[in-house]
PDB file of N, CA and C in Angstrom:
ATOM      1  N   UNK A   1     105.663 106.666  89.827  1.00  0.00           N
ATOM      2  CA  UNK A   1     106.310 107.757  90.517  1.00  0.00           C
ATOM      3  C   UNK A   1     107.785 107.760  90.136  1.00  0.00           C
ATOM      4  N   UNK A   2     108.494 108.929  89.807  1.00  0.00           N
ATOM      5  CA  UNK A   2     109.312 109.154  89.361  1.00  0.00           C
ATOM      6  C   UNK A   2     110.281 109.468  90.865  1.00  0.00           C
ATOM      7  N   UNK A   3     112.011 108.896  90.874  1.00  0.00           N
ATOM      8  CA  UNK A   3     112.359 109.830  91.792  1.00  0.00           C
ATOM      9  C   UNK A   3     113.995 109.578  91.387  1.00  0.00           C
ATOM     10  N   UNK A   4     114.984 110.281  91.972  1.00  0.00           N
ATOM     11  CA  UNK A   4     116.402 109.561  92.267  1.00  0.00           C
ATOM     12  C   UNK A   4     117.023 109.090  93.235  1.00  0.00           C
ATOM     13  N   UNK A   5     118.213 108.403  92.359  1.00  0.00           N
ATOM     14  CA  UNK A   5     118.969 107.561  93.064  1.00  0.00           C
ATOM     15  C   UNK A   5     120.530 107.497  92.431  1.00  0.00           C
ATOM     16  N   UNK A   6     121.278 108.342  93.219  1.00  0.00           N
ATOM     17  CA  UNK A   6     122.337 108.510  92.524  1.00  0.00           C
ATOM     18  C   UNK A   6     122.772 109.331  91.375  1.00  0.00           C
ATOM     19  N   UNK A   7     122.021 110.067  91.423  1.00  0.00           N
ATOM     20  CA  UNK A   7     121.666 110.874  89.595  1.00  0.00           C
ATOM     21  C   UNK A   7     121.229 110.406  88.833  1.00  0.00           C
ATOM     22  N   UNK A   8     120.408 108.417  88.915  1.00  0.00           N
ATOM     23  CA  UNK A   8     120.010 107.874  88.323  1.00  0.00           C
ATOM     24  C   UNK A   8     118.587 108.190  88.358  1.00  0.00           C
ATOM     25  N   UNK A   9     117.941 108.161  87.119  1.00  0.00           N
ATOM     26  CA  UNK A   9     115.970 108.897  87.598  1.00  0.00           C
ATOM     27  C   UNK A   9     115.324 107.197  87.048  1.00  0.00           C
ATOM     28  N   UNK A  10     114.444 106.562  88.113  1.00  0.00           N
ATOM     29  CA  UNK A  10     114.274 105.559  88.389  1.00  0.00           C
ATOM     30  C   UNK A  10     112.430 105.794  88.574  1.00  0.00           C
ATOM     31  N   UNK A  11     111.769 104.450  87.976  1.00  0.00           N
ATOM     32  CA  UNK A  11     110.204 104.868  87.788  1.00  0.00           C
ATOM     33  C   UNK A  11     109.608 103.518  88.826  1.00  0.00           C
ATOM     34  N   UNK A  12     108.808 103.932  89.703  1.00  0.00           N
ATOM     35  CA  UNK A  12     108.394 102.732  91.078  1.00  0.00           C
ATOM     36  C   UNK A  12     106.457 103.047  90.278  1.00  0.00           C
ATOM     37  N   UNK A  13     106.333 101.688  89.956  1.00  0.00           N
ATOM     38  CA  UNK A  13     105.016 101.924  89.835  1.00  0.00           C
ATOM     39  C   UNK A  13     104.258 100.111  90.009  1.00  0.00           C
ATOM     40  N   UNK A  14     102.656 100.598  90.289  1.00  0.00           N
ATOM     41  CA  UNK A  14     102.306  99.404  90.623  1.00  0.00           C
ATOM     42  C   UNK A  14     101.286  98.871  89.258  1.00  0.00           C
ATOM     43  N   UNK A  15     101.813  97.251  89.436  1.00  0.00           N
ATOM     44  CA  UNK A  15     101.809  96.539  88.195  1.00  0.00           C
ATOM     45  C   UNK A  15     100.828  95.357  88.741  1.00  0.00           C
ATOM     46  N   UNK A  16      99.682  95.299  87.845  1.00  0.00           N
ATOM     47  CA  UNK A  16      98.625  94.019  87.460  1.00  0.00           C
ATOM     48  C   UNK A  16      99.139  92.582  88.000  1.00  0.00           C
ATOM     49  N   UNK A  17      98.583  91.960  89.032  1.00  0.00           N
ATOM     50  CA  UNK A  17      99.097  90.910  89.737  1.00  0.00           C
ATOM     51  C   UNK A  17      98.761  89.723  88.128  1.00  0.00           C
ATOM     52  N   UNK A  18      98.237  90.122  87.456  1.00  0.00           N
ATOM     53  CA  UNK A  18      97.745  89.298  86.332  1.00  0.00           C
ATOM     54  C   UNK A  18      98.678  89.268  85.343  1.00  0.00           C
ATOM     55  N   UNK A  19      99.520  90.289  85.353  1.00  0.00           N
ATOM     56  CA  UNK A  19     101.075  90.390  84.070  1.00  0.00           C
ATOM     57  C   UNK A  19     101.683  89.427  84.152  1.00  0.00           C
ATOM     58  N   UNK A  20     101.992  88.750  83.082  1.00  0.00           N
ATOM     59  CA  UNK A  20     103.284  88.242  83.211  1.00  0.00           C
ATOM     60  C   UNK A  20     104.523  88.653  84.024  1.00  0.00           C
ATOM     61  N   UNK A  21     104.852  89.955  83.868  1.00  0.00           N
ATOM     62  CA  UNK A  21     105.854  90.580  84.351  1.00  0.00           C
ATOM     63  C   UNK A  21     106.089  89.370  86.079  1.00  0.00           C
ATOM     64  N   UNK A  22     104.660  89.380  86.158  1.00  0.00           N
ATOM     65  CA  UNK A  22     104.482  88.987  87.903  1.00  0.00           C
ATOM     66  C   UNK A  22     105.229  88.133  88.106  1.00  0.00           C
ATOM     67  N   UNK A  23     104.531  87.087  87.170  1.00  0.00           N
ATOM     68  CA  UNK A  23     104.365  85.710  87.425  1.00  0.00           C
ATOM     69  C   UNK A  23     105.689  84.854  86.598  1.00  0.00           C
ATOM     70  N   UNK A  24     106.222  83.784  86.877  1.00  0.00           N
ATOM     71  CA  UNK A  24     106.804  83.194  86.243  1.00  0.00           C
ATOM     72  C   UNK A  24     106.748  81.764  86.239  1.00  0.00           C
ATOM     73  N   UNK A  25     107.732  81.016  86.247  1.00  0.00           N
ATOM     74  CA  UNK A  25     107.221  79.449  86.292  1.00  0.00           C
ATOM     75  C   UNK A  25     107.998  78.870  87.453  1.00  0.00           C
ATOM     76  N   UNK A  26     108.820  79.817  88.287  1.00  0.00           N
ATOM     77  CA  UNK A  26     109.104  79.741  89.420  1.00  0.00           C
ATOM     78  C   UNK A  26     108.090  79.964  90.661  1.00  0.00           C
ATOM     79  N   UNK A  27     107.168  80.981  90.105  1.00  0.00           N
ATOM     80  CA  UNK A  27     106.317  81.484  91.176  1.00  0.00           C
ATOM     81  C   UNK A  27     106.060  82.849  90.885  1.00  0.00           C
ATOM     82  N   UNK A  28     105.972  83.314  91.500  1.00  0.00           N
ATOM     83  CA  UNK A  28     105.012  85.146  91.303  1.00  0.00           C
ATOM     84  C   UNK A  28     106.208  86.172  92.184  1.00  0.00           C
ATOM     85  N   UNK A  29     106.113  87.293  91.742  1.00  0.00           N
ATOM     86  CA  UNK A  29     107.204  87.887  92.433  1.00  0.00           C
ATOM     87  C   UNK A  29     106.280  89.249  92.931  1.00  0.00           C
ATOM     88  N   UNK A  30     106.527  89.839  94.428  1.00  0.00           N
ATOM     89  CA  UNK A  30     105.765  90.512  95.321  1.00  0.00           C
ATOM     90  C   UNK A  30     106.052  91.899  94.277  1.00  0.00           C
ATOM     91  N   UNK A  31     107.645  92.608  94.271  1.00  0.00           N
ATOM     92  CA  UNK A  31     108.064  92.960  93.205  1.00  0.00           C
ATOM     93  C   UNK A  31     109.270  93.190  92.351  1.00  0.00           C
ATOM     94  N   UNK A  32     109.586  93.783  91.526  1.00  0.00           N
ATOM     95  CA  UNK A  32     110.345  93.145  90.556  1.00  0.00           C
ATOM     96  C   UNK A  32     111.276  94.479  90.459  1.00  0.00           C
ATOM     97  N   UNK A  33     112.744  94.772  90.235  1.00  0.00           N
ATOM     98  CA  UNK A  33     113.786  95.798  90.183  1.00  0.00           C
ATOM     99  C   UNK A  33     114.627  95.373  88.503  1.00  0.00           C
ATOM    100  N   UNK A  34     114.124  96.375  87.518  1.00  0.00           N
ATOM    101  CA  UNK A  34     114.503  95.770  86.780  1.00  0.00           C
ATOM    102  C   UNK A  34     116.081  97.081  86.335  1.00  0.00           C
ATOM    103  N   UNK A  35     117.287  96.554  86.404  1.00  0.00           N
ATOM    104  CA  UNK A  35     117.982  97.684  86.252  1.00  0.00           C
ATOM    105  C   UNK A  35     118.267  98.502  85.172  1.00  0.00           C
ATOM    106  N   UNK A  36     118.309  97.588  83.908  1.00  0.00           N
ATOM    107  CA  UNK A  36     118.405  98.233  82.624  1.00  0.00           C
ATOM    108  C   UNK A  36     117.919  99.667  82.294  1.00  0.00           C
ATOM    109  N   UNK A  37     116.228  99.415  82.646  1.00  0.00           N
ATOM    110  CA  UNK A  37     115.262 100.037  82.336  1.00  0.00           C
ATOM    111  C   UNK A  37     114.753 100.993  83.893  1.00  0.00           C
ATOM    112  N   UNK A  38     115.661 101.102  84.734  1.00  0.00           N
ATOM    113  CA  UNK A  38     115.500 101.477  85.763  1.00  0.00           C
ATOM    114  C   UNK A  38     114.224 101.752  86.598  1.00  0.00           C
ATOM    115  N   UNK A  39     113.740 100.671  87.055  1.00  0.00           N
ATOM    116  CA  UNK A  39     112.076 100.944  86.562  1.00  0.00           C
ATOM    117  C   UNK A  39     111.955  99.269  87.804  1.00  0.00           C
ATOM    118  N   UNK A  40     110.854  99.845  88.582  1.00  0.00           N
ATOM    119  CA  UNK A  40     110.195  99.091  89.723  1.00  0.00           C
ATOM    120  C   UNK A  40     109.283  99.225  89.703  1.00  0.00           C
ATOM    121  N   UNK A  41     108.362  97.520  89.968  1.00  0.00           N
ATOM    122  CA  UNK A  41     107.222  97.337  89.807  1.00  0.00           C
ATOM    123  C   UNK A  41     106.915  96.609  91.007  1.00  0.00           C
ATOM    124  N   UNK A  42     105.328  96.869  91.825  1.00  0.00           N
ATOM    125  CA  UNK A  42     105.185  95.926  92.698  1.00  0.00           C
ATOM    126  C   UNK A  42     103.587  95.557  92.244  1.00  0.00           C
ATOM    127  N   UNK A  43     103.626  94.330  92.430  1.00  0.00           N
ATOM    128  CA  UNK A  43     102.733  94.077  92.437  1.00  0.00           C
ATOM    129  C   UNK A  43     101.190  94.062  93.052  1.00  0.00           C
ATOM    130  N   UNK A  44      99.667  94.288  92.440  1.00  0.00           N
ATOM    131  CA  UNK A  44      98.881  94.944  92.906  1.00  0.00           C
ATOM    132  C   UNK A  44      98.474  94.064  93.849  1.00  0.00           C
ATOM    133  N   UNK A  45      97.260  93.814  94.971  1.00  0.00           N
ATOM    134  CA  UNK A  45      96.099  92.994  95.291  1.00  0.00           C
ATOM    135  C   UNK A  45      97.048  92.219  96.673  1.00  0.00           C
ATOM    136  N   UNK A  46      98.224  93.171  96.855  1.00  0.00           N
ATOM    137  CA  UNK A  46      98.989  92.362  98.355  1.00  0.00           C
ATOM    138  C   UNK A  46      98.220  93.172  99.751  1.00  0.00           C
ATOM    139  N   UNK A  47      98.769  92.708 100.490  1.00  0.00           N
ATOM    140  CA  UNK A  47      97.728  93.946 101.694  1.00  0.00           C
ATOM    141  C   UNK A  47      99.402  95.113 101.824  1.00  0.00           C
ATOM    142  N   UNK A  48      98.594  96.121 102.438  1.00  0.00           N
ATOM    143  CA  UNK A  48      98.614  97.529 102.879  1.00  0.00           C
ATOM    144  C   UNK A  48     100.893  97.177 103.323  1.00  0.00           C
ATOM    145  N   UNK A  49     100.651  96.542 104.432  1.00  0.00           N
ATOM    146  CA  UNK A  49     101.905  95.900 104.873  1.00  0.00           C
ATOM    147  C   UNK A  49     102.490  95.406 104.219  1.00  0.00           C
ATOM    148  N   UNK A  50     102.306  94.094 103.082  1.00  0.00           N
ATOM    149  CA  UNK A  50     102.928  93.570 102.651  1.00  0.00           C
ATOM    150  C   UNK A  50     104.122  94.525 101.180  1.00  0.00           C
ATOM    151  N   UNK A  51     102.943  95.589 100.612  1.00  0.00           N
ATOM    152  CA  UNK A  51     103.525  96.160 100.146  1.00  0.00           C
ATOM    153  C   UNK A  51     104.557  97.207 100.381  1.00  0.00           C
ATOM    154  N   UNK A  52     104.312  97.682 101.214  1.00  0.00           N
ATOM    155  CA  UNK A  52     105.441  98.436 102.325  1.00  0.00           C
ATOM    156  C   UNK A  52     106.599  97.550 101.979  1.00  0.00           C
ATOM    157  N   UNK A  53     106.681  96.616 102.525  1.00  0.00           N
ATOM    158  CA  UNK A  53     107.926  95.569 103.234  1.00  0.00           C
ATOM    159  C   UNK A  53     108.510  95.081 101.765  1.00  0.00           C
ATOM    160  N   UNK A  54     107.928  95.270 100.423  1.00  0.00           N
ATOM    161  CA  UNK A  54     107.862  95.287  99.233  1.00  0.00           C
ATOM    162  C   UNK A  54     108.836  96.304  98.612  1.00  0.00           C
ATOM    163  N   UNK A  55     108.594  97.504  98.301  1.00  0.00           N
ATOM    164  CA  UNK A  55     108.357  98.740  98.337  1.00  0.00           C
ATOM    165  C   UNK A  55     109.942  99.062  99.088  1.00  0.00           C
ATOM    166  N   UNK A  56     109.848  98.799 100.314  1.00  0.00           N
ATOM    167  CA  UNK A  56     111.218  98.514 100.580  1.00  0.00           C
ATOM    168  C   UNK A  56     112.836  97.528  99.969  1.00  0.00           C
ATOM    169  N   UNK A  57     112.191  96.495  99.909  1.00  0.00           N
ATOM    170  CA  UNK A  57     112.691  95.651  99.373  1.00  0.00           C
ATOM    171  C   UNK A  57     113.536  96.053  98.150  1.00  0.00           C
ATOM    172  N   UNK A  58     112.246  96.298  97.308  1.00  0.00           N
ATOM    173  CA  UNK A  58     112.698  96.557  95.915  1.00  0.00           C
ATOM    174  C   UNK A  58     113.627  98.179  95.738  1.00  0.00           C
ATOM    175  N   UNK A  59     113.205  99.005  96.458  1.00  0.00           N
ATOM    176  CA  UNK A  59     114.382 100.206  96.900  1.00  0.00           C
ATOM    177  C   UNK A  59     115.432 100.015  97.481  1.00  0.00           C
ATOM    178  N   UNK A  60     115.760  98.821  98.155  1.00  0.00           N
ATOM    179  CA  UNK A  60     117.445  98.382  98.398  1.00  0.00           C
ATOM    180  C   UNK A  60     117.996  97.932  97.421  1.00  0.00           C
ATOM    181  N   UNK A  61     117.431  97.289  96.634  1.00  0.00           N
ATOM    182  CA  UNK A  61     117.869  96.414  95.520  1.00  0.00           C
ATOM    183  C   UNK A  61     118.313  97.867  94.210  1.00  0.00           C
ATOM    184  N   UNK A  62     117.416  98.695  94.446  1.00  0.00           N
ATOM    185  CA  UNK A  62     117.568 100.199  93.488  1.00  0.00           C
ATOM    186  C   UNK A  62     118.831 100.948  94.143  1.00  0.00           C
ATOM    187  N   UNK A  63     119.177 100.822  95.554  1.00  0.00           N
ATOM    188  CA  UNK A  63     119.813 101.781  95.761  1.00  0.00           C
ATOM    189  C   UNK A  63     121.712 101.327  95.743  1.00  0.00           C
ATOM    190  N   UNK A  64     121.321  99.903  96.033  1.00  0.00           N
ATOM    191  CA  UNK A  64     122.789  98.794  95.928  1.00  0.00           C
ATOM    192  C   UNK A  64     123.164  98.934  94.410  1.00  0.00           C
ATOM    193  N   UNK A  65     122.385  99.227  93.493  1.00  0.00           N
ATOM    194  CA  UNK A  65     122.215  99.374  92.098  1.00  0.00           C
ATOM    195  C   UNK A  65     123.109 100.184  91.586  1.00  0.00           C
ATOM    196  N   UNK A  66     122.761 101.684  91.994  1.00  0.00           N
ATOM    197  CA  UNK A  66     122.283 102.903  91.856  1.00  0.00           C
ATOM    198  C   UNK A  66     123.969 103.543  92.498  1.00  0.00           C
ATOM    199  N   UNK A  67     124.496 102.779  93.823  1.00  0.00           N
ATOM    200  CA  UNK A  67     125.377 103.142  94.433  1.00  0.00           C
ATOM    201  C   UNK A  67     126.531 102.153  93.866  1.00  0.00           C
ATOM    202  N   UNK A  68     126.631 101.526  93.351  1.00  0.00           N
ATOM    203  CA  UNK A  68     127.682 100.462  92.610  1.00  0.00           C
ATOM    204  C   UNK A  68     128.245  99.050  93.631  1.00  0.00           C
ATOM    205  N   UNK A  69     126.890  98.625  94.008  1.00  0.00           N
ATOM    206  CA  UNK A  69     126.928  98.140  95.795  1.00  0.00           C
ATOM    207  C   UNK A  69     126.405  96.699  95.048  1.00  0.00           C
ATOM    208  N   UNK A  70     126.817  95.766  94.121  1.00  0.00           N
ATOM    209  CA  UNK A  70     125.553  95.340  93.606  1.00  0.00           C
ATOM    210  C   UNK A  70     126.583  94.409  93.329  1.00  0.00           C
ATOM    211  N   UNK A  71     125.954  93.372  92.865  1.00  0.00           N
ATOM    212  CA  UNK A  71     127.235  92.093  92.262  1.00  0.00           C
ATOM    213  C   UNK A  71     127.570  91.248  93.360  1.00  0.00           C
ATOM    214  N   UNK A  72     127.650  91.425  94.354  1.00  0.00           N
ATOM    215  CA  UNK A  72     128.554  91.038  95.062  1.00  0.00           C
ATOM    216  C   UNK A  72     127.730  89.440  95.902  1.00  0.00           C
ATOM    217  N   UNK A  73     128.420  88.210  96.349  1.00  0.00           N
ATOM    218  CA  UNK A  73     127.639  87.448  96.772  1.00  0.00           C
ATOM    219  C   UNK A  73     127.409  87.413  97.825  1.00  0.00           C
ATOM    220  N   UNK A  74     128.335  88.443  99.165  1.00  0.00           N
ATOM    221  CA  UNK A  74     127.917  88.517 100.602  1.00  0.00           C
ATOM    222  C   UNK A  74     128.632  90.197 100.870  1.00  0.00           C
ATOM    223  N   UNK A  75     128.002  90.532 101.913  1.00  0.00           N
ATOM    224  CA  UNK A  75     128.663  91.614 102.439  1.00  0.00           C
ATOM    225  C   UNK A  75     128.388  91.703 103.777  1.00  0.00           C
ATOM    226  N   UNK A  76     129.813  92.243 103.968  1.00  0.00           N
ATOM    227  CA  UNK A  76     129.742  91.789 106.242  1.00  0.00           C
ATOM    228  C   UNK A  76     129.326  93.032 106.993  1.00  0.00           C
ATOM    229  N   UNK A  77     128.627  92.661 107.915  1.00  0.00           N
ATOM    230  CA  UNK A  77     128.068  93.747 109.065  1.00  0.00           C
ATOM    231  C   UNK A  77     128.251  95.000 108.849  1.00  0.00           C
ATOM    232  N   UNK A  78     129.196  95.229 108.764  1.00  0.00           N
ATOM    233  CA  UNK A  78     129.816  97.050 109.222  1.00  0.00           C
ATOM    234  C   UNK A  78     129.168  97.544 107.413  1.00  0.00           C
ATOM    235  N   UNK A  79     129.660  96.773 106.343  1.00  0.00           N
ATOM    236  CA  UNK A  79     129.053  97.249 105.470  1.00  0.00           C
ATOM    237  C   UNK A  79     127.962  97.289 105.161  1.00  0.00           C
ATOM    238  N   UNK A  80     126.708  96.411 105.233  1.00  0.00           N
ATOM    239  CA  UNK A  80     125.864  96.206 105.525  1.00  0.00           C
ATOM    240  C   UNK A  80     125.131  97.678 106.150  1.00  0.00           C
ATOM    241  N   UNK A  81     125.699  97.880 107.333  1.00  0.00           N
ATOM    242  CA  UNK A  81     125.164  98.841 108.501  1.00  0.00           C
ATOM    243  C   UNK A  81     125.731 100.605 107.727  1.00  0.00           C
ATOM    244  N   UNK A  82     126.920 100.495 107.292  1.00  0.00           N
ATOM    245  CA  UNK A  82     126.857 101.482 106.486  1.00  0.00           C
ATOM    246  C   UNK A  82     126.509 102.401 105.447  1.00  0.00           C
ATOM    247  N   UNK A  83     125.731 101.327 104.635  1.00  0.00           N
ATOM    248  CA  UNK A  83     124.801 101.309 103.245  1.00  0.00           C
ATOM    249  C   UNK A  83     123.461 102.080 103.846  1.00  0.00           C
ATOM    250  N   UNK A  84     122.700 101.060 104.643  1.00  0.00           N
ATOM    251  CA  UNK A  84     121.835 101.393 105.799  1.00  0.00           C
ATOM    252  C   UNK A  84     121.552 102.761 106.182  1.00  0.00           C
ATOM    253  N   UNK A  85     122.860 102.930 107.136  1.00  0.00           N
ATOM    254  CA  UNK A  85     122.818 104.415 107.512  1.00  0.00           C
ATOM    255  C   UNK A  85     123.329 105.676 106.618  1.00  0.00           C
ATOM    256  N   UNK A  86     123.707 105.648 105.804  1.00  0.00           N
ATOM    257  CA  UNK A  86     123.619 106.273 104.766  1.00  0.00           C
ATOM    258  C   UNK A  86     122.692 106.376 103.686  1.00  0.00           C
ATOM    259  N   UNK A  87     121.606 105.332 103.770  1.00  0.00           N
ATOM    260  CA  UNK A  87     120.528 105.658 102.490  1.00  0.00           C
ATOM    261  C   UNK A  87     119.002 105.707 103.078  1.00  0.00           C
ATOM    262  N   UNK A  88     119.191 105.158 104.105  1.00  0.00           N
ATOM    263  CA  UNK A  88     117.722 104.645 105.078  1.00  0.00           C
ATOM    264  C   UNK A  88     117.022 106.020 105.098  1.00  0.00           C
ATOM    265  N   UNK A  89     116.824 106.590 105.386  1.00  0.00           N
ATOM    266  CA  UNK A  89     116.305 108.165 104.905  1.00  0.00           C
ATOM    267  C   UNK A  89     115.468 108.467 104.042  1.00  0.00           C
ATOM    268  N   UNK A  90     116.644 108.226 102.617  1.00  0.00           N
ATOM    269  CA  UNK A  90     115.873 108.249 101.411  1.00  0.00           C
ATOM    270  C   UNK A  90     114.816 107.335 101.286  1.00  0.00           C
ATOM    271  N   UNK A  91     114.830 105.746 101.366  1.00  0.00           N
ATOM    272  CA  UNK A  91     114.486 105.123 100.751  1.00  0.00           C
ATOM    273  C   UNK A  91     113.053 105.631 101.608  1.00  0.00           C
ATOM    274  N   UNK A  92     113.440 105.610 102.672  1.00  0.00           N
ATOM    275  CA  UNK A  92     112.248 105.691 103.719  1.00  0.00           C
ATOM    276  C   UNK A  92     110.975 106.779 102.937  1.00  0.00           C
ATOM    277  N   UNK A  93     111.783 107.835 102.883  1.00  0.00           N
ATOM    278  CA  UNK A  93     110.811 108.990 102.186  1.00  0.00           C
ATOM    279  C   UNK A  93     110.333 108.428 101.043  1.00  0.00           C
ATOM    280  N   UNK A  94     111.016 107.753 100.078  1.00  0.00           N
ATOM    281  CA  UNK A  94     110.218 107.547  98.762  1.00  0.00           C
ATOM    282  C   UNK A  94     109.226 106.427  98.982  1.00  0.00           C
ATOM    283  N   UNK A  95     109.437 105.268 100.028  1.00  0.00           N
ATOM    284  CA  UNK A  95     108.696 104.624 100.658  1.00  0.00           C
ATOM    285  C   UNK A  95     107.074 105.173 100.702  1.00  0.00           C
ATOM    286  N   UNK A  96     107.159 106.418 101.530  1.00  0.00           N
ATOM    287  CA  UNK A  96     106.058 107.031 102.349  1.00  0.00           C
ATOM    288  C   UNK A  96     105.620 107.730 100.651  1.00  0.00           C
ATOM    289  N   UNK A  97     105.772 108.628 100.088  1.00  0.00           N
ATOM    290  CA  UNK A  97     105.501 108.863  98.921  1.00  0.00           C
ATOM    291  C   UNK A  97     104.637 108.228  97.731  1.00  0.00           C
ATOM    292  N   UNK A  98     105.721 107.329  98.090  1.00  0.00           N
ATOM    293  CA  UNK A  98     105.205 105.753  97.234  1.00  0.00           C
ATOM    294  C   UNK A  98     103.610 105.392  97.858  1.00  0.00           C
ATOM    295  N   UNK A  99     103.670 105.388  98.946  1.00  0.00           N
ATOM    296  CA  UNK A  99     102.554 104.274  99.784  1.00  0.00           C
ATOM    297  C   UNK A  99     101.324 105.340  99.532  1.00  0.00           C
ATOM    298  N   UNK A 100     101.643 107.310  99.978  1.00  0.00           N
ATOM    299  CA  UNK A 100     100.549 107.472  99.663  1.00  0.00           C
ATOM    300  C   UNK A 100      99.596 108.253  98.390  1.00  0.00           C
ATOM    301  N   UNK A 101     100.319 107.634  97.314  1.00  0.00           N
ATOM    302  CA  UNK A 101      99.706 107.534  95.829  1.00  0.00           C
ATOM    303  C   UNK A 101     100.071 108.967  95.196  1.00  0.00           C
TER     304      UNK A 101
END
């Protein structure tokens, strides 16, 4: 699924729990935000919820990206809560989009 973020056009699609992409020698990743290639993958065979909470995940990580919100090693409350209420919306909708195929 194709959508934006920032004027950035960004591809969320679900990827073979069997890829490499998944798996590494750290462990397996639920899913993966890759920025270069602007392009999110979650992985298949999780339950219904888990991918949601996924799905989410990996759309904060797109939108901190996407908004020049990114780099950084902490960020305090108010910013935090501002990011939030300013994008929670979107992500939400592409969320629901996302979830139903």
């Amino acid at each position: 699924m194709r959508f934006k973020a920032n004027n950035l056009t960004w591809n969320i699609d679900f990827v073979n729990e069997d890829k490499s992409l998944m798996n590494s020698d750290n462990g397996m990743y639920f899913g993966l935000t890759e920025y270069q290639s602007q392009k999110i993958s979650i992985r298949t065979g999780l339950s219904k919820e888990m991918t949601r909470e996924t799905v989410i995940h990996e759309l904060v990580h797109c939108f901190l990206f996407s908004f020049g919100v990114c780099g950084f090693t902490s960020l305090n409350e108010e910013q935090v809560c501002n990011f939030v209420g300013s994008h929670l919306d979107k992500i939400y909708d592409i969320t629901e989009k996302f979830m139903k195929g």
